[in-house]
Structures are given as C-alpha cells and as structure tokens.
PDB file of N, CA and C in Angstrom:
ATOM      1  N   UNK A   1       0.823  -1.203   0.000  1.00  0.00           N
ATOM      2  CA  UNK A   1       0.000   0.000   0.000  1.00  0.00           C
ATOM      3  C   UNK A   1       0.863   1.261   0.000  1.00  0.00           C
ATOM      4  N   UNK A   2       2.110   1.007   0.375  1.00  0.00           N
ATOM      5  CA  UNK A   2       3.551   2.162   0.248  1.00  0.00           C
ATOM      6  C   UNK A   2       3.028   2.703  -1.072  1.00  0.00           C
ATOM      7  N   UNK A   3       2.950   2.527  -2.326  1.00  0.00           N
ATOM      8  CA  UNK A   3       2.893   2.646  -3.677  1.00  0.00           C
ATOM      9  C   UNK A   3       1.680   3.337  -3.637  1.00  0.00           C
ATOM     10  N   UNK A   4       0.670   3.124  -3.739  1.00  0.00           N
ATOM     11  CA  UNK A   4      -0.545   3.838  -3.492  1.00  0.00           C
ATOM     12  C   UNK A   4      -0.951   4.925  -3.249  1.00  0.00           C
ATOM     13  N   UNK A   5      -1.030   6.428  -4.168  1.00  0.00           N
ATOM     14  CA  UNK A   5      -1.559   7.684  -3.769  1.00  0.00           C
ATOM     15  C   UNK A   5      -2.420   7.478  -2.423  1.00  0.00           C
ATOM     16  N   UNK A   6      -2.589   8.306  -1.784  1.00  0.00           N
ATOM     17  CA  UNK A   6      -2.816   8.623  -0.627  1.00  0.00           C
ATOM     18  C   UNK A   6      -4.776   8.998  -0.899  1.00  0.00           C
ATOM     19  N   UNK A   7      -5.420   9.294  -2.006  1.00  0.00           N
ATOM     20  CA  UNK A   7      -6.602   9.186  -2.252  1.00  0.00           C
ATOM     21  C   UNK A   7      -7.378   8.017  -2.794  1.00  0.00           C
ATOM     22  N   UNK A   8      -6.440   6.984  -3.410  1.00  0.00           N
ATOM     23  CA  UNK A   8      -6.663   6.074  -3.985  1.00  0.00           C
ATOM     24  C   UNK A   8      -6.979   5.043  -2.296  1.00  0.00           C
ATOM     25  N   UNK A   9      -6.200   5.080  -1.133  1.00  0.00           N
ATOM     26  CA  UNK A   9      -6.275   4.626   0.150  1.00  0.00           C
ATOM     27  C   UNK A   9      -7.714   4.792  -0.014  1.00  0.00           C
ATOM     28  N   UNK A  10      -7.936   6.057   0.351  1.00  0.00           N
ATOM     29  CA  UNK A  10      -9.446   6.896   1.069  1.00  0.00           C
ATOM     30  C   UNK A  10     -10.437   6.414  -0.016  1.00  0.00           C
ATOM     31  N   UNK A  11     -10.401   5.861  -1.122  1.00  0.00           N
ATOM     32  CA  UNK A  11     -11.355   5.103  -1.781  1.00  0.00           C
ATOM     33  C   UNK A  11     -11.291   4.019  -1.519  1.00  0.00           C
ATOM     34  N   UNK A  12     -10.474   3.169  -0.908  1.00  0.00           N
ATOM     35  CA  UNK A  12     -10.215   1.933  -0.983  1.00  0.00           C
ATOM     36  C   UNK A  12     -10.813   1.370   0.390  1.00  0.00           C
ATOM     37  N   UNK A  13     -10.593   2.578   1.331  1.00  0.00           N
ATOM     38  CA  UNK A  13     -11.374   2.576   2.620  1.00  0.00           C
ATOM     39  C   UNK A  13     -13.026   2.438   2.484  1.00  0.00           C
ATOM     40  N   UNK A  14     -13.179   3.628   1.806  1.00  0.00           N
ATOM     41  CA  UNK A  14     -14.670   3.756   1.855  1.00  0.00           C
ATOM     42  C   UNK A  14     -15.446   2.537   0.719  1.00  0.00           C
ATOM     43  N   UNK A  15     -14.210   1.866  -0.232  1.00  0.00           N
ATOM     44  CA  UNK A  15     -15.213   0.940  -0.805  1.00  0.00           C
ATOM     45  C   UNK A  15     -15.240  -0.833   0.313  1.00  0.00           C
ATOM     46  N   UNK A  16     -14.511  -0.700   0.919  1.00  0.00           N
ATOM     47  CA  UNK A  16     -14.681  -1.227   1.920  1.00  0.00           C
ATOM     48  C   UNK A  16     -15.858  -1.244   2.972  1.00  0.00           C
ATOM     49  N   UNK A  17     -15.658  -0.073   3.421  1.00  0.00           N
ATOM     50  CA  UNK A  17     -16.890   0.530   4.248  1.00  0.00           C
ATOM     51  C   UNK A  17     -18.299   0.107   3.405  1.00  0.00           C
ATOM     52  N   UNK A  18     -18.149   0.282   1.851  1.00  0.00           N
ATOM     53  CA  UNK A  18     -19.559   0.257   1.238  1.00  0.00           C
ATOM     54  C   UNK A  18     -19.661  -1.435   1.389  1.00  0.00           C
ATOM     55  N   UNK A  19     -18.811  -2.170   0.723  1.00  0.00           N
ATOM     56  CA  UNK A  19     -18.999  -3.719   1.186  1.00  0.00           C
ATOM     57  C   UNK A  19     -19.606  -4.108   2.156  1.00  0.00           C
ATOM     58  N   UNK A  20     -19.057  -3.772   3.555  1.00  0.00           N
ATOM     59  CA  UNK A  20     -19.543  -4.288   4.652  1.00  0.00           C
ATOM     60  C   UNK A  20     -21.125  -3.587   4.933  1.00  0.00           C
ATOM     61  N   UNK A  21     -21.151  -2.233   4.534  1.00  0.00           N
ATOM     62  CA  UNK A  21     -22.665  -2.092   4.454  1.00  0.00           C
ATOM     63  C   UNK A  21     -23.741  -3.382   3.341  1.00  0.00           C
ATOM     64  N   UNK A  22     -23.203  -3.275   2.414  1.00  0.00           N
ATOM     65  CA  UNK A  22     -24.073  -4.855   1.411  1.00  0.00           C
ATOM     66  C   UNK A  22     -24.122  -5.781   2.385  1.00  0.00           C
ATOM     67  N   UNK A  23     -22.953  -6.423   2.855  1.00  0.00           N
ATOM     68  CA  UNK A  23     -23.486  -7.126   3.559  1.00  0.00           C
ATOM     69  C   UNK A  23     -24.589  -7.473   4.598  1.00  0.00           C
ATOM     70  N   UNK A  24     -24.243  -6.549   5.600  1.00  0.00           N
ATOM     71  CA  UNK A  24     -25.448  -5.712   6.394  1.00  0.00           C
ATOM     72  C   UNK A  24     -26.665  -6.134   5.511  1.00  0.00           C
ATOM     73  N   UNK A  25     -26.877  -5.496   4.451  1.00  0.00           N
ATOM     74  CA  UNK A  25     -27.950  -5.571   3.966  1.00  0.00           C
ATOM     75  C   UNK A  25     -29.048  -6.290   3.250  1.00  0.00           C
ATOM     76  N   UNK A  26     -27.695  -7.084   3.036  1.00  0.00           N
ATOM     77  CA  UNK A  26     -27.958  -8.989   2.828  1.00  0.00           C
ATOM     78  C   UNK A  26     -28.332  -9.981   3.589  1.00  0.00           C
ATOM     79  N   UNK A  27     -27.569  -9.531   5.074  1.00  0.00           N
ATOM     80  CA  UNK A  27     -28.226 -10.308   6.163  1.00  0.00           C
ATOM     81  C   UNK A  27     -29.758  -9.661   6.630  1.00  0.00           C
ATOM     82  N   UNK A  28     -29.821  -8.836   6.403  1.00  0.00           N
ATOM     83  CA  UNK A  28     -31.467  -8.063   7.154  1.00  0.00           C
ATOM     84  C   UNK A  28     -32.055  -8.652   6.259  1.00  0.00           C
ATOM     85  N   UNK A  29     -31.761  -8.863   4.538  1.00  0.00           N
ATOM     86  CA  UNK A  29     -32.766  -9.182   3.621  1.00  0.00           C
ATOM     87  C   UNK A  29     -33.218 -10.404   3.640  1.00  0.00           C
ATOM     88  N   UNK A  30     -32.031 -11.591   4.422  1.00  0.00           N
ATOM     89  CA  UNK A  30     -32.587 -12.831   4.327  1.00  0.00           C
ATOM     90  C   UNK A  30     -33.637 -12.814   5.419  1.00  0.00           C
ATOM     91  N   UNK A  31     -33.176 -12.439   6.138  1.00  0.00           N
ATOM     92  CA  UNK A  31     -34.410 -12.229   7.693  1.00  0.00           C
ATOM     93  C   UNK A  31     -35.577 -11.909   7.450  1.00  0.00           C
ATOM     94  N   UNK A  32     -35.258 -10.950   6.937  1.00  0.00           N
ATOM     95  CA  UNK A  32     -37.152 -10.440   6.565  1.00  0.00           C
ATOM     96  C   UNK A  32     -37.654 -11.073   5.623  1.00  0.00           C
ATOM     97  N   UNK A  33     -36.618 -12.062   4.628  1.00  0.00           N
ATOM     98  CA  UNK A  33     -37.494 -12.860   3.176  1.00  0.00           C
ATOM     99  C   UNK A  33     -37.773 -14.237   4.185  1.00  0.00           C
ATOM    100  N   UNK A  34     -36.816 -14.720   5.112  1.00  0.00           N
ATOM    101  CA  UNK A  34     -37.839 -15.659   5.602  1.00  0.00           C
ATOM    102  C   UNK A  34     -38.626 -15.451   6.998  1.00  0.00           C
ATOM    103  N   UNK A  35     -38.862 -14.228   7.227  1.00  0.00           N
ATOM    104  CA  UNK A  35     -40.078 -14.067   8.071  1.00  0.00           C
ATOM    105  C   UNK A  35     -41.523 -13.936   7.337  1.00  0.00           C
ATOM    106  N   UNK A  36     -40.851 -13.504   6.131  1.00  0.00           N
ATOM    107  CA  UNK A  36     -41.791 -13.231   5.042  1.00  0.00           C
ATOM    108  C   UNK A  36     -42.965 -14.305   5.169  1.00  0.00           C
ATOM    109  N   UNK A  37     -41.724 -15.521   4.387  1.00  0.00           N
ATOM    110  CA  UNK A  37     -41.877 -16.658   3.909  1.00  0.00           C
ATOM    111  C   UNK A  37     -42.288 -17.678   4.831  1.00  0.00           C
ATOM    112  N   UNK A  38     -42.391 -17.154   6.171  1.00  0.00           N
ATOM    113  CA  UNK A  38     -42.946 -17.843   7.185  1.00  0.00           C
ATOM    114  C   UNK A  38     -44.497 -17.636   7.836  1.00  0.00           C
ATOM    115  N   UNK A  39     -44.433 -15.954   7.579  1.00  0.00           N
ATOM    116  CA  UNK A  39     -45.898 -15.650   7.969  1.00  0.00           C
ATOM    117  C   UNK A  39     -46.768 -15.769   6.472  1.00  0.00           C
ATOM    118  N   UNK A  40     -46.083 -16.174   5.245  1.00  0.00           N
ATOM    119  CA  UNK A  40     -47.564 -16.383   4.393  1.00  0.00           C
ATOM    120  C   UNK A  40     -47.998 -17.541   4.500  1.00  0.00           C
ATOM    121  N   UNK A  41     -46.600 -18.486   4.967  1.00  0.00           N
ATOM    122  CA  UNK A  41     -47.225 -19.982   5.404  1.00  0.00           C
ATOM    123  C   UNK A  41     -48.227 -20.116   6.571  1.00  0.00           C
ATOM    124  N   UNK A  42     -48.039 -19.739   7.610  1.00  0.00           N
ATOM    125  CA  UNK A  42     -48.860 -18.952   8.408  1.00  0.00           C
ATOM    126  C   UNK A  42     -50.452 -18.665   8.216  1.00  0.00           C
ATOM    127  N   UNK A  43     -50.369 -17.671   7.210  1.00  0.00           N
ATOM    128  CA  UNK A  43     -51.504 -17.040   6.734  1.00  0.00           C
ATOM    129  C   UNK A  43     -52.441 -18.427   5.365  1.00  0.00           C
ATOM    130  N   UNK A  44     -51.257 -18.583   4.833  1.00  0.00           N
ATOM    131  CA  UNK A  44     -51.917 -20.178   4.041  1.00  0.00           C
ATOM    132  C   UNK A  44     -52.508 -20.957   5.075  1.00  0.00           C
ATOM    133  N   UNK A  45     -52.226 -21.334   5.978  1.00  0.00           N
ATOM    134  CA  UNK A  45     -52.879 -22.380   6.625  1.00  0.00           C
ATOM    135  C   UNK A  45     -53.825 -22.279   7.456  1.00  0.00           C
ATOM    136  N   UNK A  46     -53.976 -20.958   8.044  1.00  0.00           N
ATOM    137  CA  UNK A  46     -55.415 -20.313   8.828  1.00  0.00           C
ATOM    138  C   UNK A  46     -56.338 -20.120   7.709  1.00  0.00           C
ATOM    139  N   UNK A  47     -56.397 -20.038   6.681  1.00  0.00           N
ATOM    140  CA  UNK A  47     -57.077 -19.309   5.556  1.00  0.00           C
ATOM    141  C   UNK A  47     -58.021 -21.104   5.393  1.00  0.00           C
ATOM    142  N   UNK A  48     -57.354 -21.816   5.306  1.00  0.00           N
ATOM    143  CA  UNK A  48     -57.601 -23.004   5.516  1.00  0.00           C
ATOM    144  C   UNK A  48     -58.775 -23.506   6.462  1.00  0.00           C
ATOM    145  N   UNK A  49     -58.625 -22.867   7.315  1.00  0.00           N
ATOM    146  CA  UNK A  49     -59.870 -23.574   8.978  1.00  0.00           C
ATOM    147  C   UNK A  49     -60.848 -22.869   8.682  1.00  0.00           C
ATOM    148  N   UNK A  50     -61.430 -23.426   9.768  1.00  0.00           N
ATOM    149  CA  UNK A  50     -63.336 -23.078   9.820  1.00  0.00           C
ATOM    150  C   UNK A  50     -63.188 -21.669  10.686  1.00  0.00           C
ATOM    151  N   UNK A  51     -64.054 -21.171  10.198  1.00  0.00           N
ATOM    152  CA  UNK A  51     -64.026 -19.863  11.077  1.00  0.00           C
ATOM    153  C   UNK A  51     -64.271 -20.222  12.366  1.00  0.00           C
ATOM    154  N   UNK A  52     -64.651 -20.768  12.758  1.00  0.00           N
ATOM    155  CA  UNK A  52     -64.751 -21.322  14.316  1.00  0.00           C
ATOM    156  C   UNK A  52     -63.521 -22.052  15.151  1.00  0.00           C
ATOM    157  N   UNK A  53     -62.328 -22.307  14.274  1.00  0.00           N
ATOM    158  CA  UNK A  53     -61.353 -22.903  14.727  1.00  0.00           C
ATOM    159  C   UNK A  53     -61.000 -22.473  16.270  1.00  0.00           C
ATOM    160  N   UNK A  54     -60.111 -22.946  16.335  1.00  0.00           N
ATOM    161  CA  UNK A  54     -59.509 -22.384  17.925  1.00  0.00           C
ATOM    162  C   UNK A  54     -57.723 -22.613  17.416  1.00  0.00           C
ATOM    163  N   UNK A  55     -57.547 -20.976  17.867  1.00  0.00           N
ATOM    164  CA  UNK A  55     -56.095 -20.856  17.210  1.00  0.00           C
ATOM    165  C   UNK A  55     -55.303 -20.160  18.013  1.00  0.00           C
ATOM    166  N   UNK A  56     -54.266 -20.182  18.366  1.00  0.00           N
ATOM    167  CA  UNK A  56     -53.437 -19.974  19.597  1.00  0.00           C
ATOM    168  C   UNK A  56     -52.140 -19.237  19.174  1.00  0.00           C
ATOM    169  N   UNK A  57     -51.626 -17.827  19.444  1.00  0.00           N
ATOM    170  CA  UNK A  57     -50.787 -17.178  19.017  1.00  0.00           C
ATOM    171  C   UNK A  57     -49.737 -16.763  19.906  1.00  0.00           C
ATOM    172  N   UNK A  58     -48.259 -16.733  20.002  1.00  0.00           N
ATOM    173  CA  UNK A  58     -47.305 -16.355  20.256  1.00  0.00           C
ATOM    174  C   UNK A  58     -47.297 -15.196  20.848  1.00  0.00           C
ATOM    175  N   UNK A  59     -47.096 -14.522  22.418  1.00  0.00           N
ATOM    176  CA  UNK A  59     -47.219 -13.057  22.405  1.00  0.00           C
ATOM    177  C   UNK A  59     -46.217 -13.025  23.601  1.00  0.00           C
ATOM    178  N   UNK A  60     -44.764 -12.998  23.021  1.00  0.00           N
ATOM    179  CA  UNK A  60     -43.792 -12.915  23.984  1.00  0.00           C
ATOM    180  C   UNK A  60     -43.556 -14.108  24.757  1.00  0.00           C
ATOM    181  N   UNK A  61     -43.371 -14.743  26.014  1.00  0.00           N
ATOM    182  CA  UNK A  61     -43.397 -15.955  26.362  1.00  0.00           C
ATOM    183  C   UNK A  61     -44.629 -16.560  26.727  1.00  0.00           C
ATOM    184  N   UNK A  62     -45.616 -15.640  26.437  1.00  0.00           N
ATOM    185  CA  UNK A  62     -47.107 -16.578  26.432  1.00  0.00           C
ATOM    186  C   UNK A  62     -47.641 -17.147  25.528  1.00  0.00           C
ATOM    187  N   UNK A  63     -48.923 -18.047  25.345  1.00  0.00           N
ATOM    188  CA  UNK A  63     -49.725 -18.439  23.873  1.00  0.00           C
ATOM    189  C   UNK A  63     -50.851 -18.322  24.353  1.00  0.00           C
ATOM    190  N   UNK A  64     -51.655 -17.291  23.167  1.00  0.00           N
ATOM    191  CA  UNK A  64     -52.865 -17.070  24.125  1.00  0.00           C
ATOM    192  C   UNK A  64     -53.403 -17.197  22.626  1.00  0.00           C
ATOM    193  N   UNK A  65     -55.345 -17.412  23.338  1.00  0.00           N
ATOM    194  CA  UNK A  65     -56.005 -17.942  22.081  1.00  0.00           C
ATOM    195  C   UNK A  65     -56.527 -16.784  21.232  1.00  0.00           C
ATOM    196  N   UNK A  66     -57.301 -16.862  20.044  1.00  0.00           N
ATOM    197  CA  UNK A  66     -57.347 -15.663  19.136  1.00  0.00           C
ATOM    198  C   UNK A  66     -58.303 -16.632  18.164  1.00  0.00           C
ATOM    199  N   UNK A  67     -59.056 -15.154  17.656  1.00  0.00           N
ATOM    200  CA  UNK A  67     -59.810 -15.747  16.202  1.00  0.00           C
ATOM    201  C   UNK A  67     -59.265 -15.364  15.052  1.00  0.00           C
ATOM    202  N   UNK A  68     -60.240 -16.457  14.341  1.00  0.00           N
ATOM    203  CA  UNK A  68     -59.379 -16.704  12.762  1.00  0.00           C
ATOM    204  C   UNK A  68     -58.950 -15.389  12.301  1.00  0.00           C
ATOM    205  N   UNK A  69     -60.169 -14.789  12.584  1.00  0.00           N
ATOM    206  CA  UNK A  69     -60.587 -13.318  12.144  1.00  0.00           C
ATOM    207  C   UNK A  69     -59.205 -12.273  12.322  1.00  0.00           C
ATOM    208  N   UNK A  70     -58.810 -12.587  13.355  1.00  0.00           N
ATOM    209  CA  UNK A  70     -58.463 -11.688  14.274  1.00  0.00           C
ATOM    210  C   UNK A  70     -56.568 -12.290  13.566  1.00  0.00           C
ATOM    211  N   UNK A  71     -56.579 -13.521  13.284  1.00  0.00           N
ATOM    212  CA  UNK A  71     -55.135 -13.629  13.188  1.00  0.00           C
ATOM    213  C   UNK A  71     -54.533 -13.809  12.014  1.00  0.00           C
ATOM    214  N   UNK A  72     -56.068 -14.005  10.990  1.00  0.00           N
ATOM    215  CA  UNK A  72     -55.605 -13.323   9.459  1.00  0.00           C
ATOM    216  C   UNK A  72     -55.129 -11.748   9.362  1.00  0.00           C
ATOM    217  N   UNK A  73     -56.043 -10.933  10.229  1.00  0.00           N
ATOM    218  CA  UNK A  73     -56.185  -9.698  10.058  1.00  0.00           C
ATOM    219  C   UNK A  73     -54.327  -9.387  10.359  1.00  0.00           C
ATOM    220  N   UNK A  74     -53.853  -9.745  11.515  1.00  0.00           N
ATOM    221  CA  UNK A  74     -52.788  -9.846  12.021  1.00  0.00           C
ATOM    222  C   UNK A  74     -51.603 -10.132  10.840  1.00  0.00           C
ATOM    223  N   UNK A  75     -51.191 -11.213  10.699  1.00  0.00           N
ATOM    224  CA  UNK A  75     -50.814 -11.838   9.610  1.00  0.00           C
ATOM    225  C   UNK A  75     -50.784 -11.411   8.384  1.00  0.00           C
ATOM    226  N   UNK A  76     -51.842 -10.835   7.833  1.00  0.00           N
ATOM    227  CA  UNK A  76     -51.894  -9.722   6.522  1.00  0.00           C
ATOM    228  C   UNK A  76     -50.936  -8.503   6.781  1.00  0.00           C
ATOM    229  N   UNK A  77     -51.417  -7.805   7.890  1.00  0.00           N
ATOM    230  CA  UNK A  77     -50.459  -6.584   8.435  1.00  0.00           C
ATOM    231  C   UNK A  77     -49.137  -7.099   8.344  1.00  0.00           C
ATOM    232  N   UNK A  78     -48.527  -8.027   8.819  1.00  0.00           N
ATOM    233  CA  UNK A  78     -47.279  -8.608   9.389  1.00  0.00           C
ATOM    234  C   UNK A  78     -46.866  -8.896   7.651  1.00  0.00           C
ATOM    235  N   UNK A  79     -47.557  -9.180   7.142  1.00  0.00           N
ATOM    236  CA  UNK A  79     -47.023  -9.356   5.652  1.00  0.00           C
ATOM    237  C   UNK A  79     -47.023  -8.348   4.434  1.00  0.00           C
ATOM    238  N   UNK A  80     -47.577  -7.400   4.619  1.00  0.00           N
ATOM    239  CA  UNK A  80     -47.476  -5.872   4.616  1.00  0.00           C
ATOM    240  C   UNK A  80     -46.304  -5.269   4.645  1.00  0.00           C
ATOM    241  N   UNK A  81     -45.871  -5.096   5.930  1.00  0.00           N
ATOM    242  CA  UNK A  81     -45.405  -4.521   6.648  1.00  0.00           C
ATOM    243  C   UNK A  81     -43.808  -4.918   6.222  1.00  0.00           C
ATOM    244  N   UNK A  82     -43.741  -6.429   6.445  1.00  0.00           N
ATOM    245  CA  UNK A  82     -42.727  -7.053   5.483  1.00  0.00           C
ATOM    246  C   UNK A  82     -41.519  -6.696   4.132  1.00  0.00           C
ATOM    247  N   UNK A  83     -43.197  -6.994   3.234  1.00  0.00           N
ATOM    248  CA  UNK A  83     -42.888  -6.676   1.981  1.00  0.00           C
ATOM    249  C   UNK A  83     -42.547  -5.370   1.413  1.00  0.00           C
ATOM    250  N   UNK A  84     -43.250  -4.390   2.537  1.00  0.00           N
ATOM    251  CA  UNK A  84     -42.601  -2.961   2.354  1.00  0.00           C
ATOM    252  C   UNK A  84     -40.970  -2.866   2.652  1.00  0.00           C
ATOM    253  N   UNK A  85     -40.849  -3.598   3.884  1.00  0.00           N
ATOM    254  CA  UNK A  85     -39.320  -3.986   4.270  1.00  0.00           C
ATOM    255  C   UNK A  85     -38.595  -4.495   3.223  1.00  0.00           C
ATOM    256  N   UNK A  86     -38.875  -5.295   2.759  1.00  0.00           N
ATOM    257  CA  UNK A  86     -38.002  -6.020   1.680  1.00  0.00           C
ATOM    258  C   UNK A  86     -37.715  -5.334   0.420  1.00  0.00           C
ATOM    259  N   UNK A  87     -38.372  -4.634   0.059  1.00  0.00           N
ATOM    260  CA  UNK A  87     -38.760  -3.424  -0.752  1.00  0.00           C
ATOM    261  C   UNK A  87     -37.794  -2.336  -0.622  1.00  0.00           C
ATOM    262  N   UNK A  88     -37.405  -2.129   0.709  1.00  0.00           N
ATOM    263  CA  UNK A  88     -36.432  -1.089   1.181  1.00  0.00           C
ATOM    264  C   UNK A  88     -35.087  -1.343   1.334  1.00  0.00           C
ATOM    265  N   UNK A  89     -35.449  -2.804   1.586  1.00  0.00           N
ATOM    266  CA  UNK A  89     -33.777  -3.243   1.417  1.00  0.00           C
ATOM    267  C   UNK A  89     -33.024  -3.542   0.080  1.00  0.00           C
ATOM    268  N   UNK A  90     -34.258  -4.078  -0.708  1.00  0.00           N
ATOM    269  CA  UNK A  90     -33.975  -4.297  -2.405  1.00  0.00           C
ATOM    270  C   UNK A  90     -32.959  -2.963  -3.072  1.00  0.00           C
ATOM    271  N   UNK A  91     -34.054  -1.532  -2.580  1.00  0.00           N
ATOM    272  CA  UNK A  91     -33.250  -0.431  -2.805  1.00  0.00           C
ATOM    273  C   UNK A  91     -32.188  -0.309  -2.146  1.00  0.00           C
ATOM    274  N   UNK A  92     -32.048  -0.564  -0.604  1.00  0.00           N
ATOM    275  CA  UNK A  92     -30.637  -0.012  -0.645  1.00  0.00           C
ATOM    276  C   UNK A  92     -29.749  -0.529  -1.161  1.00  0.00           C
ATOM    277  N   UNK A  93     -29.949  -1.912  -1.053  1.00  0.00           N
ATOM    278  CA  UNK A  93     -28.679  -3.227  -1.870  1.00  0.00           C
ATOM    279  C   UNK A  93     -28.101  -2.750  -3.233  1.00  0.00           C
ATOM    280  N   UNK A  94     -29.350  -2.345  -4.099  1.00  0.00           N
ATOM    281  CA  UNK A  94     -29.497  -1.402  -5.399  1.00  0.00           C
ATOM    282  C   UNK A  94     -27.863  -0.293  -5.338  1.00  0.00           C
ATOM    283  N   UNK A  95     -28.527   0.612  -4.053  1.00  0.00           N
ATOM    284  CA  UNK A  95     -28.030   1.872  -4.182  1.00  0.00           C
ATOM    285  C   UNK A  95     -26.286   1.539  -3.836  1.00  0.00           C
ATOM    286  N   UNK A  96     -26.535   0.968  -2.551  1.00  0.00           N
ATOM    287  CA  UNK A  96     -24.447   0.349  -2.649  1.00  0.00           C
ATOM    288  C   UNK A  96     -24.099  -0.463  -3.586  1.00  0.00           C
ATOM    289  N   UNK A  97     -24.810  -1.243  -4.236  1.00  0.00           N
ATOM    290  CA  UNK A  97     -24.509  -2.181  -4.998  1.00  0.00           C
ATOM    291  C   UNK A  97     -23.635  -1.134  -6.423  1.00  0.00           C
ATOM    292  N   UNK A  98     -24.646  -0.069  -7.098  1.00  0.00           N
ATOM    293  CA  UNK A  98     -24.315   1.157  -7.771  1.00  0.00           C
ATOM    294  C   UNK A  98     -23.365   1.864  -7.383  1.00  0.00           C
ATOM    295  N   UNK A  99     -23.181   2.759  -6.172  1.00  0.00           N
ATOM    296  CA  UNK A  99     -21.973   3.013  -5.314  1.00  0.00           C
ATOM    297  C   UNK A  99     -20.515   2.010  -5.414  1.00  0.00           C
ATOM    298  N   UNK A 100     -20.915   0.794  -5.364  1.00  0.00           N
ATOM    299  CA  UNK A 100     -19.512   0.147  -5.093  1.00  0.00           C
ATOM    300  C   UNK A 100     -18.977   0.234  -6.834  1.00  0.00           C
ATOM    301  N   UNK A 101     -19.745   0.306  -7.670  1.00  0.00           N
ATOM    302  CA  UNK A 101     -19.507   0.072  -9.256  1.00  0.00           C
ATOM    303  C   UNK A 101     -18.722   1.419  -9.555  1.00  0.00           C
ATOM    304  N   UNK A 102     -19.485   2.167  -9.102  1.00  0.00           N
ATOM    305  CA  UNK A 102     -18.863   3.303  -9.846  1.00  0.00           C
ATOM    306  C   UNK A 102     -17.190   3.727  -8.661  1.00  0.00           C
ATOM    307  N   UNK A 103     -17.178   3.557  -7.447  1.00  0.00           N
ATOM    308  CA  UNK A 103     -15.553   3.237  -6.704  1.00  0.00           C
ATOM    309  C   UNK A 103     -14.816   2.590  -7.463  1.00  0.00           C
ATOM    310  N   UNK A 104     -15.013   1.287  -7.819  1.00  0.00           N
ATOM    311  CA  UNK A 104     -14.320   0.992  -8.141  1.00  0.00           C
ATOM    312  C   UNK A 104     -13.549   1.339  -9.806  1.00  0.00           C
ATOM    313  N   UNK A 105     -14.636   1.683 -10.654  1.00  0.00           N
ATOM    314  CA  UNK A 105     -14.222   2.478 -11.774  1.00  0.00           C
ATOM    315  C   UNK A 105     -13.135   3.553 -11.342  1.00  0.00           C
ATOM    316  N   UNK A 106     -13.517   4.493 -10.130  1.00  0.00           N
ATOM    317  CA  UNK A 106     -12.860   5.704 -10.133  1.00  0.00           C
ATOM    318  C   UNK A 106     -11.597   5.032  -9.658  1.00  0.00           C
ATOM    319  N   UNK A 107     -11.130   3.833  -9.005  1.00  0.00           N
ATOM    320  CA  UNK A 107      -9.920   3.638  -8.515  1.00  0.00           C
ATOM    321  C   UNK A 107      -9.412   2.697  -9.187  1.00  0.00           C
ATOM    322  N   UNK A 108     -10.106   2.360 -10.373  1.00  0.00           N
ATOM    323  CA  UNK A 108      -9.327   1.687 -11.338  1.00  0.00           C
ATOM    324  C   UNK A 108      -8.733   2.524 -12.374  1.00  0.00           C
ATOM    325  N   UNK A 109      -9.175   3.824 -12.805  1.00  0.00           N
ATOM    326  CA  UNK A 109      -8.769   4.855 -13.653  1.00  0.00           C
ATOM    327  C   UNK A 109      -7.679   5.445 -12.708  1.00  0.00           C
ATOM    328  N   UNK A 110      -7.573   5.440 -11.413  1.00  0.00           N
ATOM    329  CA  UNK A 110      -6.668   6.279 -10.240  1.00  0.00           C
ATOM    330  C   UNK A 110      -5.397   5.249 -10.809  1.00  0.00           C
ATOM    331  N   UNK A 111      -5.432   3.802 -10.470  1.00  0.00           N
ATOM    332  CA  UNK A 111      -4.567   2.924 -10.422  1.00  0.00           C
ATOM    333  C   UNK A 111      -3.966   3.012 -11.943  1.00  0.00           C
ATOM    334  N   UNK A 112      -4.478   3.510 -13.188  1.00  0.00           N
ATOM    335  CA  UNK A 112      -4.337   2.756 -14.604  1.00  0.00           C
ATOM    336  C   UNK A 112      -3.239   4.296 -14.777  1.00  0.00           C
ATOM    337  N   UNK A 113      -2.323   3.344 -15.719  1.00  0.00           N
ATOM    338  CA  UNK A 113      -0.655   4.130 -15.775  1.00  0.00           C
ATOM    339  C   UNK A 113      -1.167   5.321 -16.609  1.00  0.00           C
ATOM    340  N   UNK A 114      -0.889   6.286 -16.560  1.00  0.00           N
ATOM    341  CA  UNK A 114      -1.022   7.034 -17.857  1.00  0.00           C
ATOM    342  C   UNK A 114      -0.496   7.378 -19.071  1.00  0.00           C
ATOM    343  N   UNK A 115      -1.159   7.459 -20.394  1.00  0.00           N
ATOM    344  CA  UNK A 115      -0.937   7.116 -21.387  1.00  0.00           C
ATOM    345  C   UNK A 115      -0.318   7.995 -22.344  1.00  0.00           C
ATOM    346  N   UNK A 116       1.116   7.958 -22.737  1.00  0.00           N
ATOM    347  CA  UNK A 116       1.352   8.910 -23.463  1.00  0.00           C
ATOM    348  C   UNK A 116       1.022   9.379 -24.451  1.00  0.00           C
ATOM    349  N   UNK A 117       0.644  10.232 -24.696  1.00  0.00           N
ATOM    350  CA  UNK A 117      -0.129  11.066 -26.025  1.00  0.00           C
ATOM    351  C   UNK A 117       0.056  11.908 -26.680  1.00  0.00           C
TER     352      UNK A 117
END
C-alpha cells in the first residue's frame, strides 16, 4: 500500500466501508425474506380452517387464544409490513450495490498508468 496515492487509500477505505454495508444488507434481507416466507405460510394455513377454529398465538413468552378473524387480520399486516421492508432493502442493496460500481471504476482509472499522447 507504500505505492498507493494517498486518495486512492481513502477510496479503498470507503469501498470497503460500502462492502460491509451490502453485507449488512444482505443479512437483514434474508431475515425479513424468511419471516416473510414464514408468515404467508402462516396465513396459508389459517385461511384453511373453519371460522370457528380455535387458534393460539405467540405473544412474547405466552400463547394465548385468538380468532381466525383476528389472526388473518394480524398476519396480513405482518405481511405488509414485510414486503414494504423487503422493498427497502432491495433499494438499498441497489443503491451500494451502484456506489460500489462506480468506486471501483474511479480507482481503477486512479490505479491505470497514464498514457502517453
């Protein structure tokens, strides 16, 4: 790195910095694609019962009972709410993903010898 302009570093830093943000953003995305992918299964299989079922929901370390009604309604929101998430992460992944493209252009033109003319 002796060899290395001293701005070409400070890009090399920050395309770093942008990496480890993707990542970041890769791990939140799998999370929320399979919470996703967990509450439509969820929502598939209540959609399924009799409206009269008896259905029992998760609320911190308790399980308390609930209607169908009540835990589609739930479940829709939760999948909503989601997909807006996933939506947001799509973009940012987008936006560093774009960011890291164009760093590395600028520090490959920094690095490339210049050409006599």
């Amino acid at each position: 790195m002796q060899n290395i302009p001293p701005q070409v570093q400070a890009m090399l830093g920050q395309l770093e910095s942008y990496q480890q943000q993707l990542q970041l953003v890769i791990q939140q995305k799998q999370k929320v694609q399979a919470d996703l992918n967990e509450a439509k299964k969820a929502l598939e299989e209540i959609e399924k019962l009799t409206d009269d079922a008896v259905i029992y929901k998760t609320v911190g370390t308790l399980i308390v009972k609930t209607t169908k009604e009540k835990a589609l309604q739930e479940l829709k929101e939760k999948v909503e709410t989601l997909e807006v998430r996933l939506n947001a992460l799509n973009r940012q992944e987008q936006k560093i993903n774009e960011k890291i493209k164009e760093l590395t252009q600028k520090i490959q033109a920094a690095l490339r010898p210049p050409t006599a003319g």
